[in-house]
Protein backbone atom coordinates (compact mmCIF):
# COMPACT_ATOMS: atom_id res chain seq x y z
CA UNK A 1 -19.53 -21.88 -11.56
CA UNK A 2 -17.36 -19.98 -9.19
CA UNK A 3 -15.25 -16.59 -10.32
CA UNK A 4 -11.93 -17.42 -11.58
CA UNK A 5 -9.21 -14.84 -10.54
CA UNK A 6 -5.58 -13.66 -11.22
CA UNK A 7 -4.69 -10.86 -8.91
CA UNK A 8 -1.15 -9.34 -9.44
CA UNK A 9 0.06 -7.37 -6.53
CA UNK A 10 3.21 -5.53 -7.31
CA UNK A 11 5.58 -5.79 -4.48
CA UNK A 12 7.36 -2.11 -4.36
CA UNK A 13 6.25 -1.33 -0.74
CA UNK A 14 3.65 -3.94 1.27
CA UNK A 15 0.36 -1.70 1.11
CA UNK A 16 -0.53 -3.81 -2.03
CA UNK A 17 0.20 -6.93 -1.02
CA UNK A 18 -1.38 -6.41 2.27
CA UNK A 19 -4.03 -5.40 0.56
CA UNK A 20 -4.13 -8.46 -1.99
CA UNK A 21 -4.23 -11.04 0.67
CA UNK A 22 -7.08 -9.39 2.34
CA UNK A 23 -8.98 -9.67 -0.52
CA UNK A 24 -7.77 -13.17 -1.69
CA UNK A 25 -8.71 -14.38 1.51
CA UNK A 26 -12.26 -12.59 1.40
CA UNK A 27 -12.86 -14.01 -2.18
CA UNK A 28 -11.76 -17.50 -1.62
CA UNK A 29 -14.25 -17.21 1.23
CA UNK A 30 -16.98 -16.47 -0.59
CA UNK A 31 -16.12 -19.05 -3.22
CA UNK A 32 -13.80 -17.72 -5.97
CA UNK A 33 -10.73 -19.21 -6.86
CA UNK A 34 -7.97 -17.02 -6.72
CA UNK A 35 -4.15 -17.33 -7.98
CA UNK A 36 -1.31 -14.58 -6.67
CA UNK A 37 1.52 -13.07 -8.62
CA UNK A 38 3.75 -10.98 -7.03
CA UNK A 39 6.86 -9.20 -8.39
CA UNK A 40 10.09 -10.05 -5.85
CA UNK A 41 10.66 -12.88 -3.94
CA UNK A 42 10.20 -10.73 -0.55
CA UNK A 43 7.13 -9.74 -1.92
CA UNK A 44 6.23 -13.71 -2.22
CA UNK A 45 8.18 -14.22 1.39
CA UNK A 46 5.69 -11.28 2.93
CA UNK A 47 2.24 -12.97 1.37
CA UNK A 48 3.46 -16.47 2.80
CA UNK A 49 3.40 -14.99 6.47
CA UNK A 50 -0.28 -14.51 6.19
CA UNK A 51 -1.12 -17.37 4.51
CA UNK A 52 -0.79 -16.84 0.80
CA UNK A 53 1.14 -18.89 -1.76
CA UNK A 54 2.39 -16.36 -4.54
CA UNK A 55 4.21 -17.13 -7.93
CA UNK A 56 6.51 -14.39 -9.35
CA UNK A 57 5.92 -13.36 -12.57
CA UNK A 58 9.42 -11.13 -12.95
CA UNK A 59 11.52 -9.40 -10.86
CA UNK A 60 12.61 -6.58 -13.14
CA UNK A 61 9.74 -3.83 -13.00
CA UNK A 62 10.08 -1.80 -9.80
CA UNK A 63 10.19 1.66 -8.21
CA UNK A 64 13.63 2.94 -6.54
CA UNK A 65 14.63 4.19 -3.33
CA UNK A 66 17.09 5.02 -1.00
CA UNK A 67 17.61 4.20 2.19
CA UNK A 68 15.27 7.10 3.71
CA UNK A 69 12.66 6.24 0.97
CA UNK A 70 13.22 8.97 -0.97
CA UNK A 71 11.92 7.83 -4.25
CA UNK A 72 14.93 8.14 -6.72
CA UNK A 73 13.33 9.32 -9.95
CA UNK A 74 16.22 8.68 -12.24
CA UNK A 75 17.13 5.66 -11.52
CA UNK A 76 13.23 4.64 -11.38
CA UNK A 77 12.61 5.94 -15.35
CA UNK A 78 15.12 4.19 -16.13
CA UNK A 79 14.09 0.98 -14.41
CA UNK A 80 11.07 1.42 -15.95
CA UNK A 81 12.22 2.36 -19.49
CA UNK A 82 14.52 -1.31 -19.27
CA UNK A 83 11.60 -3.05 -18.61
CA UNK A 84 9.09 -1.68 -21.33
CA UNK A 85 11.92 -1.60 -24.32
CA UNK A 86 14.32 -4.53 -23.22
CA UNK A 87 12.86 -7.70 -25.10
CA UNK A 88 13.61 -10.44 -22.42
CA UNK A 89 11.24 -8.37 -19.56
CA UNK A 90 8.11 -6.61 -20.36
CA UNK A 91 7.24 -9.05 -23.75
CA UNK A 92 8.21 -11.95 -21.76
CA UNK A 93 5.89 -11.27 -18.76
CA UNK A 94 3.36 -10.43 -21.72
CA UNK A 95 3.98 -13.99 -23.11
CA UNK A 96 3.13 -15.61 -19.58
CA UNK A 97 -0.10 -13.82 -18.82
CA UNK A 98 -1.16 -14.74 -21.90
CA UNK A 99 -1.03 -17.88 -21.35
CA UNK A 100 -2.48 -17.17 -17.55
CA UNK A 101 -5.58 -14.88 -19.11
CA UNK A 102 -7.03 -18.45 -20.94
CA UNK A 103 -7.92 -19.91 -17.62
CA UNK A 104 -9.14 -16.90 -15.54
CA UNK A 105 -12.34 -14.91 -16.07
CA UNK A 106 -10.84 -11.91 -14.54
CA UNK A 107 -7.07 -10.53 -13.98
CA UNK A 108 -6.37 -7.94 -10.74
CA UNK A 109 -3.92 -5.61 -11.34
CA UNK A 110 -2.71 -3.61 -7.75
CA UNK A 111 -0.93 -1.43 -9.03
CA UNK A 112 0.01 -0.13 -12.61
CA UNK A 113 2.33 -3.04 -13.70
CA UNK A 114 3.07 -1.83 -17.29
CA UNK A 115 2.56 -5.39 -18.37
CA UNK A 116 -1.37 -5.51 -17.84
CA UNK A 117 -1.44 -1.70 -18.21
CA UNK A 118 -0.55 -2.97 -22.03
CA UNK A 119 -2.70 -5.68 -22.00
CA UNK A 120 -5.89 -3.90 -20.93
CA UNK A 121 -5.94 -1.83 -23.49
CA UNK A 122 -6.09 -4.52 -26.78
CA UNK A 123 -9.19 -6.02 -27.76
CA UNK A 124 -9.42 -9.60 -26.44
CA UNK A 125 -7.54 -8.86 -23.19
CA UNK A 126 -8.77 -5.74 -22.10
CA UNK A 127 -12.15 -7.18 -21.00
CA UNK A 128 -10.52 -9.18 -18.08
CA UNK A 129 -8.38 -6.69 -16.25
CA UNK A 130 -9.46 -4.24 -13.44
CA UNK A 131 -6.95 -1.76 -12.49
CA UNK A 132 -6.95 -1.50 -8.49
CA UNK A 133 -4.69 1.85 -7.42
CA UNK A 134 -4.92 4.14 -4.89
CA UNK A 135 -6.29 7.62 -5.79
CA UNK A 136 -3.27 9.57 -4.85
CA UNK A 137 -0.94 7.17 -6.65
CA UNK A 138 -2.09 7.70 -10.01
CA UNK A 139 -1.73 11.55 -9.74
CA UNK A 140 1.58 10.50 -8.89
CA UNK A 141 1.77 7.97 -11.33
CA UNK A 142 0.75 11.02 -14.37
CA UNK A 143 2.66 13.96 -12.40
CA UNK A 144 6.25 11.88 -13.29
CA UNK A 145 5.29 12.08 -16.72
CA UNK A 146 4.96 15.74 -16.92
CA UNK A 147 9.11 15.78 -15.58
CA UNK A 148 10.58 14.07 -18.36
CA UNK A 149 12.69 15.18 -20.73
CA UNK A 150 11.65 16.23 -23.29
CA UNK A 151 8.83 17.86 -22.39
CA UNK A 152 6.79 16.88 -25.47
CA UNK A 153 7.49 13.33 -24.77
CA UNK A 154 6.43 13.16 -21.19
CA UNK A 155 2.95 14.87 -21.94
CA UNK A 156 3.00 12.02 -24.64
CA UNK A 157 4.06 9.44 -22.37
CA UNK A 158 1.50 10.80 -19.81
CA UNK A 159 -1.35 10.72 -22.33
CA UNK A 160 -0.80 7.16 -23.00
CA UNK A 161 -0.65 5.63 -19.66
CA UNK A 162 -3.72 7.61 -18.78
CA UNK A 163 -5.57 5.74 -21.97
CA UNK A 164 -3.89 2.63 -20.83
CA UNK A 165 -5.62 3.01 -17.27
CA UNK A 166 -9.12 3.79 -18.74
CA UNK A 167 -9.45 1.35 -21.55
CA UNK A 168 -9.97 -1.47 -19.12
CA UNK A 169 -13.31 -3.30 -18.17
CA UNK A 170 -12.96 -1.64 -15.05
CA UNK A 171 -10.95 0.38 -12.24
CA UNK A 172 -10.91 0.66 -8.99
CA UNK A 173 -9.91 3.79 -7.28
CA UNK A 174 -9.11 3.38 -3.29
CA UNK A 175 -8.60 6.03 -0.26
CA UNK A 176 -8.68 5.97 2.89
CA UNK A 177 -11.12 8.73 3.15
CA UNK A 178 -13.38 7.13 0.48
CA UNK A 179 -16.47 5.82 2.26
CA UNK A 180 -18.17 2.89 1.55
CA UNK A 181 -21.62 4.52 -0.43
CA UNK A 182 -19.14 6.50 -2.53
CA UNK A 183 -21.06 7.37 -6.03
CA UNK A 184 -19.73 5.75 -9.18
CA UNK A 185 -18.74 6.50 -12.85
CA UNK A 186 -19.11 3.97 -15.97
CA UNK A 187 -16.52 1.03 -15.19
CA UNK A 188 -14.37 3.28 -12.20
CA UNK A 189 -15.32 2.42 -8.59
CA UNK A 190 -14.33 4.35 -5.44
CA UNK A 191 -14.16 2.59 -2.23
CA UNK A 192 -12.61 3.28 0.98
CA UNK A 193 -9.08 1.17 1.49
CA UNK A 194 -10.00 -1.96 2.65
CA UNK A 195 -8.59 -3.21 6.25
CA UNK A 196 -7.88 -6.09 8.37
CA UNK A 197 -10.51 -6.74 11.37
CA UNK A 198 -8.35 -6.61 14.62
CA UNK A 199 -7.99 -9.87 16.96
CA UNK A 200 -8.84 -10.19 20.51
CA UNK A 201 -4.80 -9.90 22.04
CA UNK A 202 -4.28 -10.24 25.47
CA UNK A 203 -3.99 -7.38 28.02
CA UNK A 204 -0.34 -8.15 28.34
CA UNK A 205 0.09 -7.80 24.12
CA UNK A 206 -1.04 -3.77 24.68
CA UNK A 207 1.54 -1.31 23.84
CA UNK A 208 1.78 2.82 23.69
CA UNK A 209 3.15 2.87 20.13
CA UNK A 210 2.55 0.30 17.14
CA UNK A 211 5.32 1.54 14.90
CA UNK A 212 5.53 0.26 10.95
CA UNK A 213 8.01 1.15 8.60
CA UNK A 214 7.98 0.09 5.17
CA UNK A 215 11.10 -2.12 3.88
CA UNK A 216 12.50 0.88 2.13
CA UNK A 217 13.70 2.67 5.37
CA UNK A 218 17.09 1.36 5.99
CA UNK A 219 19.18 4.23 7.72
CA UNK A 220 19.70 2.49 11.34
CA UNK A 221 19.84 6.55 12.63
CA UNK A 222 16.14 6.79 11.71
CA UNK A 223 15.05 3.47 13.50
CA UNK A 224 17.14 4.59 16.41
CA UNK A 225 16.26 8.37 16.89
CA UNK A 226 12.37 7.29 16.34
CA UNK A 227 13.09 4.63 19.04
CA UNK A 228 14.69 7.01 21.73
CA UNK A 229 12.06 9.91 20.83
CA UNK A 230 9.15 7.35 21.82
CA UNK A 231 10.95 6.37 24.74
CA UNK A 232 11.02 10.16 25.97
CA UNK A 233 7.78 10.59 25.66
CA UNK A 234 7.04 7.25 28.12
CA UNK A 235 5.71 4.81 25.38
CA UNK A 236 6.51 1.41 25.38
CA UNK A 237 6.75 0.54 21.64
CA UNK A 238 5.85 -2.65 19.35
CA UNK A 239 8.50 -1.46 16.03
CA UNK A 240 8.10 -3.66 12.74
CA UNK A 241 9.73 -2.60 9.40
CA UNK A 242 11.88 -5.17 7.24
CA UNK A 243 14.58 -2.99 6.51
CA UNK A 244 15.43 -2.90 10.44
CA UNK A 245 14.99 -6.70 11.45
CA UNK A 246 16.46 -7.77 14.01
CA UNK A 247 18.03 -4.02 14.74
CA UNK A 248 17.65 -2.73 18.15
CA UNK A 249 14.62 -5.01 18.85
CA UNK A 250 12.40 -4.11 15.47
CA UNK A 251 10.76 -7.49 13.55
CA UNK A 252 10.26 -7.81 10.42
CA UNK A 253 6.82 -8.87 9.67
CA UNK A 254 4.01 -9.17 12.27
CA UNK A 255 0.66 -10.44 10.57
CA UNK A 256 -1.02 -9.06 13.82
CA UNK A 257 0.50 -5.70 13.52
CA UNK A 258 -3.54 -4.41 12.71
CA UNK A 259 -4.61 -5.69 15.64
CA UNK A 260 -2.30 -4.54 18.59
CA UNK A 261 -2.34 -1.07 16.05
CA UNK A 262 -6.46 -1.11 16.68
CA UNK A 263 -5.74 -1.06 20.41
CA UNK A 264 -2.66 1.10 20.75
CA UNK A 265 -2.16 4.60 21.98
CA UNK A 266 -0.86 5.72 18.81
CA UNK A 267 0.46 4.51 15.50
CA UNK A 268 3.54 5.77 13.67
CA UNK A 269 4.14 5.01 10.15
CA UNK A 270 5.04 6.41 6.37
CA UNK A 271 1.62 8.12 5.37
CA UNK A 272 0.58 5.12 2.90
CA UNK A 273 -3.18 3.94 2.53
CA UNK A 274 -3.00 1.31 4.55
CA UNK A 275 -1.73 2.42 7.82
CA UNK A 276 -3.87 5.87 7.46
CA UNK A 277 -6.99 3.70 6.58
CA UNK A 278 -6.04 1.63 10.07
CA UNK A 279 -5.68 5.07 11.85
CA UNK A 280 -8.95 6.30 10.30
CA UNK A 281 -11.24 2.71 10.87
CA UNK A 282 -9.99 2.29 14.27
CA UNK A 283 -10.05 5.93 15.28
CA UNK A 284 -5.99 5.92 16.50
CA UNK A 285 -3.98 8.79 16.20
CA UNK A 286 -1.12 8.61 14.08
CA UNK A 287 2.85 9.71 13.80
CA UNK A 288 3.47 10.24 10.08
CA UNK A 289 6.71 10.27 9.00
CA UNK A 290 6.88 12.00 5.87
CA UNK A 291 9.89 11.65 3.22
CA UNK A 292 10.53 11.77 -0.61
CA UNK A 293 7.55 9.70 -2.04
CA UNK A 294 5.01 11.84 -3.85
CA UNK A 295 1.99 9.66 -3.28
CA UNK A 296 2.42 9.38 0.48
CA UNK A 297 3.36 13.23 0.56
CA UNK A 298 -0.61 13.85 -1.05
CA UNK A 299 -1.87 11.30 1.86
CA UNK A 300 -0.36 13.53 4.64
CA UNK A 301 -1.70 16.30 3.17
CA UNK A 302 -5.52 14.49 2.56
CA UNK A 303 -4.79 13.72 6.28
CA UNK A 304 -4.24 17.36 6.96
CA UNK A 305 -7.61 18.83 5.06
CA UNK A 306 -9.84 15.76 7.11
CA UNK A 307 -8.52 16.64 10.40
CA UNK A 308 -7.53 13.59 10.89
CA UNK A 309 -5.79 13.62 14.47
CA UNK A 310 -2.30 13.40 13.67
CA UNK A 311 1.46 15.06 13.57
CA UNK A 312 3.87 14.88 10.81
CA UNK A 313 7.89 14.45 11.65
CA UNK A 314 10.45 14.70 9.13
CA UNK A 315 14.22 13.07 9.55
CA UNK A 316 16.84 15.51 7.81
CA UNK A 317 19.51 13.45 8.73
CA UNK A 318 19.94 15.00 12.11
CA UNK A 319 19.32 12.20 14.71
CA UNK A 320 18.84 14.67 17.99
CA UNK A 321 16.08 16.90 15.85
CA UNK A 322 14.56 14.01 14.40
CA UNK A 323 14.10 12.58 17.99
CA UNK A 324 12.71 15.42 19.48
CA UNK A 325 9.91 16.02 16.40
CA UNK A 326 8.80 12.36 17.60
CA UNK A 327 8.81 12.85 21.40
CA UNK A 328 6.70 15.86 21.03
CA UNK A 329 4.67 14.76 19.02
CA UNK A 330 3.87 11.30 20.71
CA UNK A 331 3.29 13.32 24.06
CA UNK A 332 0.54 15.65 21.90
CA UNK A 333 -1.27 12.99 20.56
CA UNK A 334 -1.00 10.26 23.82
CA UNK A 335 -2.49 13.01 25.90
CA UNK A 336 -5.56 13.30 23.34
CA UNK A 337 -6.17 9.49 22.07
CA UNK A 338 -9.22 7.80 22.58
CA UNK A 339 -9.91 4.85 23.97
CA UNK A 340 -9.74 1.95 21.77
CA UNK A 341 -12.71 0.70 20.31
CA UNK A 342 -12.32 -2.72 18.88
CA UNK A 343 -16.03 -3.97 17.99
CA UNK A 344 -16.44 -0.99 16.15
CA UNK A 345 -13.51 -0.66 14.62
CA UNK A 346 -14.02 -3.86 13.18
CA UNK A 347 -18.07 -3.43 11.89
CA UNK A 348 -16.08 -0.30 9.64
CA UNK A 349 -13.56 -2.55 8.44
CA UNK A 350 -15.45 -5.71 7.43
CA UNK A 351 -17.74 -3.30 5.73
CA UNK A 352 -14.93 -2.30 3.52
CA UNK A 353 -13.73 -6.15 2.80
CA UNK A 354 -17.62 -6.92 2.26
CA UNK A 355 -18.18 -4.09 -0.47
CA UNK A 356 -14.60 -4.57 -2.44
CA UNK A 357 -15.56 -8.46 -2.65
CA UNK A 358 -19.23 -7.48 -3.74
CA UNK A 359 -18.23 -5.04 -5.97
CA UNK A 360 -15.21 -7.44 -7.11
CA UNK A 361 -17.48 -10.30 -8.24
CA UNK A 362 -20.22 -8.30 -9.76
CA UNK A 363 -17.28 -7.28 -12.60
């Protein structure tokens, strides 16, 4: 009988849910049946580009930012706090799965929703979840514990989580630097951040720069001085990022952003998992632009320690310094890129899709 599977990809940025329909497409292929929640309708609008049909399960738990994607810790604890205490959001979603868990062998959880963090803990549920998070997330995840106020209460708070995340059947620990032979603990797995295998595009489809921005950068002076600095430095540029679409020429969503990234110049993006894991399979170099968002600041620095080739640009809110951080730093790493490698690229990524789905159905 074939693996029955809920996979809940929570929707706060698009490196989980790009992630999630990778893998529901990879286990569907090899013969499980898989059902998608999500957790905002643009997280459900994002899956049905590339093919997936998502249900939401709530819209209430998410992480805050502003229009730079700063992450806005306040207003995030207390986001959070709302959900877990107010009866009508984290008990309801409770309720639902639930009634989901009856029909399902195994439940996904990508990444942290408090609501399966709950139920895979308690005896009866906690045998069908796997927590899937990235490695530099869950420091992040613990770290915001140890700010609250008070003190005693964080560490508390902290403590709990962590026995939350480890009480599971099993977890699933991602990087982009993991590799795919990485050794294992009882019930944790570490495997390199899975990635999509790059189409054949035409000649005319190559550009310099494959630009993504995630849909929490809003501030038009960001898209625009990033824009103008890649134009000083001579690259043509292929610019995707929902917060900008249909500004100054950026779309929204491209499902083949991987593959004109795999033969591009250079890539320029937040430093999440999935666009350093692109940089890293496909051997690109790679703009980061760094902001506010403590998991993606530990990425840049991971990047940093494996010499990974690539430059980090900050925006301040000054438009003419932000511009030439990006020009200077596209004309470093143009004048060093290698050429594009395609066929091999894509052996190291459907090695990583083959080993999470092995390693997926053997739980």
């Amino acid at each position: 009988m074939s693996s029955r599977i809920l996979y809940l990809a929570t929707a706060d940025a698009r490196g989980h849910l790009m992630r999630a329909q990778l893998l529901v497409h990879a286990l569907r292929a090899a013969g499980a049946q898989v059902e998608v929640l999500t957790t905002s309708d643009q997280g459900r609008d994002f899956l049905q580009r590339f093919g997936i049909q998502a249900q939401i399960l709530s819209r209430h738990y998410a992480v805050q930012f502003d229009r730079e994607q700063n992450m806005l810790r306040q207003a995030t604890n207390r986001n959070v706090a709302h959900y877990l205490f107010r009866p009508g959001r984290m008990l309801r979603d409770i309720l639902a799965l639930r009634r989901r868990l009856r029909s399902v062998d195994l439940v996904i959880n990508d990444s942290f929703h408090p609501a399966l963090l709950y139920m895979g803990m308690l005896p009866g549920w906690r045998r069908q979840v796997v927590h899937v998070y990235g490695a530099s997330l869950k420091v992040a995840l613990l770290n915001n514990f140890s700010g609250l106020w008070p003190r005693q209460f964080g560490r508390l708070f902290g403590w709990i989580v962590g026995r939350q995340i480890n009480a599971a059947r099993a977890r699933i620990e991602h990087d982009f630097a993991y590799e795919v032979d990485d050794a294992r603990a009882p019930a944790l797995y570490r495997l390199p951040t899975p990635v999509a295998l790059a189409e054949a595009l035409p000649e005319a489809a190559a550009v310099g720069a494959a630009v993504y921005l995630n849909p929490h950068f809003r501030e038009p002076a960001l898209a625009d001085a990033l824009s103008a600095g890649l134009d000083d430095a001579g690259l043509e540029a292929h610019r995707v990022g929902e917060g900008y679409a249909g500004h100054g020429g950026w779309m929204g969503v491209d499902p083949l952003w991987a593959s004109r990234a795999a033969g591009a110049q250079l890539l320029v993006s937040a430093p999440g998992m999935a666009a350093l894991s692109i940089a890293r399979v496909y051997q690109r170099p790679i703009i980061l632009v760094v902001s506010d968002q403590p998991e993606q600041t530990r990425n840049a620095a991971r990047a940093e320690q494996l010499q990974l080739l690539h430059r980090v640009v900050t925006w301040r809110g000054d438009a003419a310094d932000f511009r030439r951080q990006v020009a200077e730093a596209a004309r470093q790493l143009s004048a060093t890129a290698p050429a594009p490698d395609r066929a091999l690229g894509n052996q190291r990524a459907q090695a990583r899709i083959d080993a999470w789905v092995s390693r997926l159905l053997g739980v």
